[in-house]
Protein backbone atom coordinates (compact mmCIF):
# COMPACT_ATOMS: atom_id res chain seq x y z
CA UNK A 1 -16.22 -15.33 -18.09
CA UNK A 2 -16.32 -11.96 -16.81
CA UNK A 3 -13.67 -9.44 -16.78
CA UNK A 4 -11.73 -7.31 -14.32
CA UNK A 5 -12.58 -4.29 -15.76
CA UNK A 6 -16.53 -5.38 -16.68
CA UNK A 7 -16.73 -5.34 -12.78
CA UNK A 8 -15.29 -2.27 -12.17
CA UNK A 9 -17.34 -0.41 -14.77
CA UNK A 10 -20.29 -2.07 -12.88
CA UNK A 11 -18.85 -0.67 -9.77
CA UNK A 12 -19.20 3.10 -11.03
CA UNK A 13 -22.58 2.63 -10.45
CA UNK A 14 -22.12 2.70 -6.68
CA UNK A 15 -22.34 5.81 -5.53
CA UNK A 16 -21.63 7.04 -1.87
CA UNK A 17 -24.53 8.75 -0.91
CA UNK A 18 -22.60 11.28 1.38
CA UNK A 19 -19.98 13.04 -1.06
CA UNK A 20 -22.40 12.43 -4.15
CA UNK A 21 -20.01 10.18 -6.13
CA UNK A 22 -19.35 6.30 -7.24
CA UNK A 23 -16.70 4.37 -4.99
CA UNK A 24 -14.67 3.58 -7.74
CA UNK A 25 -13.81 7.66 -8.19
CA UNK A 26 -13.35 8.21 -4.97
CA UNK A 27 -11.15 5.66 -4.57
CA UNK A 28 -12.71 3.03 -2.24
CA UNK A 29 -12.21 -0.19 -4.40
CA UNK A 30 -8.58 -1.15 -3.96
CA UNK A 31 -8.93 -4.67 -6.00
CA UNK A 32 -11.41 -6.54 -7.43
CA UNK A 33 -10.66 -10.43 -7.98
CA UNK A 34 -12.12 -12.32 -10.72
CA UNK A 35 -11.79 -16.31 -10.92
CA UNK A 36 -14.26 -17.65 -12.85
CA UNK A 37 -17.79 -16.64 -11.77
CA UNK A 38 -16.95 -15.50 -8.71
CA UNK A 39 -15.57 -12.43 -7.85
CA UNK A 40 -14.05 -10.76 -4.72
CA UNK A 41 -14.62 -6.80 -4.32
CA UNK A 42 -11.76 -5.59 -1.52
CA UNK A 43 -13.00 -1.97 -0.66
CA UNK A 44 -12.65 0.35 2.18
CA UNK A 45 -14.56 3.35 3.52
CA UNK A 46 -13.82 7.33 3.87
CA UNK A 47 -14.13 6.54 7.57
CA UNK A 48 -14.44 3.44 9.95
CA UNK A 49 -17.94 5.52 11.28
CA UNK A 50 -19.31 5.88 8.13
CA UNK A 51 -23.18 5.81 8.26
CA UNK A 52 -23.59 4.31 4.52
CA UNK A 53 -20.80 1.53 5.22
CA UNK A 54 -24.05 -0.86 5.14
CA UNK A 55 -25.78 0.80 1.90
CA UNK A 56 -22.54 1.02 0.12
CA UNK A 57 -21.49 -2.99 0.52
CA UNK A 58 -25.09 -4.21 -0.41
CA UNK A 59 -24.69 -1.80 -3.50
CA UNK A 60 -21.47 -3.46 -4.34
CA UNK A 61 -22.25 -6.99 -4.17
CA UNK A 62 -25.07 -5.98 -6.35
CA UNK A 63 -23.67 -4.06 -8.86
CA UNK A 64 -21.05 -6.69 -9.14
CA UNK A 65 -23.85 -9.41 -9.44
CA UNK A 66 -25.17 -7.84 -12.80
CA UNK A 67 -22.25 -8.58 -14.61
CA UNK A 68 -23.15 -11.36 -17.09
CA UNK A 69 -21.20 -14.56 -16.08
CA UNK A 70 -21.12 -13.73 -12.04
CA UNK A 71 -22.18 -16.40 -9.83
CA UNK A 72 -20.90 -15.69 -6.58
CA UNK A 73 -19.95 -12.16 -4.79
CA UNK A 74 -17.63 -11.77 -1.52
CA UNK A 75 -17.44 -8.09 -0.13
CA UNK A 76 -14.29 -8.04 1.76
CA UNK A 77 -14.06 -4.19 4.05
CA UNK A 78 -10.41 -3.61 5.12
CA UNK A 79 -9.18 -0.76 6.49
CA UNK A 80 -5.63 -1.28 5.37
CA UNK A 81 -4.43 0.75 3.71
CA UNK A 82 -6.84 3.71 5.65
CA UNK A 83 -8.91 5.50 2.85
CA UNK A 84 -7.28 9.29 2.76
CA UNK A 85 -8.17 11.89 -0.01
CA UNK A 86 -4.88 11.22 -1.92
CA UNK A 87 -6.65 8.09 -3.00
CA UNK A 88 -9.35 9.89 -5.48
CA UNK A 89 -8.96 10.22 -8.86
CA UNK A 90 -8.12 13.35 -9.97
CA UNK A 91 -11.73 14.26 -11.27
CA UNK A 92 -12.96 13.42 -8.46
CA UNK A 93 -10.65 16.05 -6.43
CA UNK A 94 -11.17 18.50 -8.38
CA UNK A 95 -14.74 18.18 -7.70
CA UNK A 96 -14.38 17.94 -4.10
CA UNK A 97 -12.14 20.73 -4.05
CA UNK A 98 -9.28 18.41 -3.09
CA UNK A 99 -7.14 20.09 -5.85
């Protein structure tokens, strides 16, 4: 059965093509859900207008596809809470120049 944190490592393979680093850094995957083989991937974006919104869910479902045991993928976008920079890990800050 596949793990919480299996899926997020997959997840650091998603990068967002704009600021140059992987959603999970930067903050943008605010749960993932595992029961059984499927999983559920809540995420948001840095803005509602974001041009990679598309690039970035497709990468998600598939990075969270290649962890051995999924069989089924939902991509839920919410905008609740809104992303803001605060939400970054602190490596990731620093390299944005957030800190």
């Amino acid at each position: 059965m596949p793990t919480k944190e299996e899926v997020y490592e997959q997840l650091r393979e998603v990068e967002d093509p704009e600021l140059g680093m992987d959603v999970v850094e930067l903050g943008l995957v605010y749960d993932v859900e595992v029961e059984g083989p499927k999983v559920k991937v809540i995420h948001s974006l840095t803005s509602m207008g974001c041009p990679a919104g598309p690039m970035i869910q497709e990468g998600i479902d598939e990075a969270a596809r290649r962890v051995p045991g999924v069989e089924d993928v939902e991509v839920e976008l919410t905008w609740e809470p809104p992303w803001t920079p605060e939400l970054m890990s602190e490596d990731a800050k620093f390299i944005l120049g957030f800190g």
